[in-house]
Protein backbone atom coordinates (compact mmCIF):
# COMPACT_ATOMS: atom_id res chain seq x y z
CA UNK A 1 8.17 0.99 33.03
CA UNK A 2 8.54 -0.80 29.79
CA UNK A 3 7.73 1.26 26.97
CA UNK A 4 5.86 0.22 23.95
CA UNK A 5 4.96 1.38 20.77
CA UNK A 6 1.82 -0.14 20.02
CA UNK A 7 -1.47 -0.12 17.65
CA UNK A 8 -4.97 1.17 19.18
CA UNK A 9 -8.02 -0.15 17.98
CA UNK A 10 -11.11 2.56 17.02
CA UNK A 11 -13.90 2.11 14.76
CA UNK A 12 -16.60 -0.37 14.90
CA UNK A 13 -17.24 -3.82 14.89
CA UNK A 14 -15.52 -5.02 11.05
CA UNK A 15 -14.24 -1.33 10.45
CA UNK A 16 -11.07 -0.97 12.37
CA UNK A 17 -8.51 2.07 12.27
CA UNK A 18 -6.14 1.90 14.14
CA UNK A 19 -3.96 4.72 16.57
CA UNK A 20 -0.33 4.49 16.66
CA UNK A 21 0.62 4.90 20.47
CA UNK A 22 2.83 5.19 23.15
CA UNK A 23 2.40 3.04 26.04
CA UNK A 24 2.94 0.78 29.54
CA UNK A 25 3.66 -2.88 28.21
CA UNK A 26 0.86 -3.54 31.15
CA UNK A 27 -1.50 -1.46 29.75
CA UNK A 28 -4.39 -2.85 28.18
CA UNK A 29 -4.28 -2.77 24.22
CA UNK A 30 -7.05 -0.30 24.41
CA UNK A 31 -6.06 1.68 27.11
CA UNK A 32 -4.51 5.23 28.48
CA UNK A 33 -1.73 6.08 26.01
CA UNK A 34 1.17 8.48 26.84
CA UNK A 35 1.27 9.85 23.63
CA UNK A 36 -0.60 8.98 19.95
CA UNK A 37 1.84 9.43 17.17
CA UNK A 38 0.02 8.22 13.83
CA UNK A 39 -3.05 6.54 12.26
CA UNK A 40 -3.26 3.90 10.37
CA UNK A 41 -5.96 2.35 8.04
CA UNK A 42 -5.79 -0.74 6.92
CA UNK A 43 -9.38 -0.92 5.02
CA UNK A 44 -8.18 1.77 2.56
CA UNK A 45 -6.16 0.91 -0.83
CA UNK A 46 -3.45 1.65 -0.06
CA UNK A 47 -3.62 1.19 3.77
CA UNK A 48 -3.19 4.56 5.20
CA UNK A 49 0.09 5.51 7.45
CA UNK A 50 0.32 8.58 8.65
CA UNK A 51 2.88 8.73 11.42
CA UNK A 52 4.53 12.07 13.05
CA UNK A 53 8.22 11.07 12.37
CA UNK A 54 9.97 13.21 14.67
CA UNK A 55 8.26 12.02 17.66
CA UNK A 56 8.33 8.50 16.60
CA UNK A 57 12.10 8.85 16.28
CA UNK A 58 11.75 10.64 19.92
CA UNK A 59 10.32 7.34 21.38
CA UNK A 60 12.53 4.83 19.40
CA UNK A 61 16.12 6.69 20.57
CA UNK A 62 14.76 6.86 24.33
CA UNK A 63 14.43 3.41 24.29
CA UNK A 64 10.55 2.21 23.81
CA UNK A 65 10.17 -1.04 21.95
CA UNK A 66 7.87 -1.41 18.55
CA UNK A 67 5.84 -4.10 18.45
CA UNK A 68 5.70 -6.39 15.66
CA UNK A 69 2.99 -4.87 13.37
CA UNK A 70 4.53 -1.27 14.48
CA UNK A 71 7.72 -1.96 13.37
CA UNK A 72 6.52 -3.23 9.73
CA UNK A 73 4.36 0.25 9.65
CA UNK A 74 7.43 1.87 10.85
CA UNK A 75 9.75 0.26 7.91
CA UNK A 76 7.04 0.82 5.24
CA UNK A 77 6.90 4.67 6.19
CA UNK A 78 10.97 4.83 6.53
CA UNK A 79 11.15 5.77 10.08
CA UNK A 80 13.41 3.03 11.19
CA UNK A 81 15.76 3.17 8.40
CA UNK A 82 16.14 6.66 9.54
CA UNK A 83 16.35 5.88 13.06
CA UNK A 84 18.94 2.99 12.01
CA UNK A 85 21.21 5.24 10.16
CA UNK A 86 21.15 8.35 13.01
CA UNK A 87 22.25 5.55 15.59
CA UNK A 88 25.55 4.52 12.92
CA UNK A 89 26.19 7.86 13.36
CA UNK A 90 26.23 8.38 16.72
């Protein structure tokens, strides 16, 4: 099962939010999730990211791949400079 850290799309038609989740690459994008680990607003200025860290650092070290858009969210909030520097140190 490949792994993916992916965005969810709620709200309706021209007001998306977005769910940061866990899930099968197969999957569709909208989907069963394993697991939702943040939020993310992109209609708000600033774009809101709120994103549970620990878990998200969980997922990344067991081996589940961000996509694209993810792993920008991801570098904004400073989880994978984080998850970059507890790897060096392993």
């Amino acid at each position: 099962m490949a792994t993916r850290i992916r965005l969810k799309r709620t709200g309706s038609r021209h007001q998306p939010h977005y769910r940061v989740v866990i899930m099968d690459g197969a999957k569709p994008r909208d989907g069963r999730s394993i697991e939702e680990i943040g939020y993310y607003n992109p209609r708000t200025e600033p774009p809101t990211i709120d994103l549970n860290e620990e878990r998200a650092l969980y997922w990344l070290e067991v081996g589940a791949q961000p996509t694209d858009t993810v792993r920008s969210l991801l570098k904004k909030s400073g989880v994978l400079k984080s998850f970059r520097q507890s790897s060096k140190a392993e």
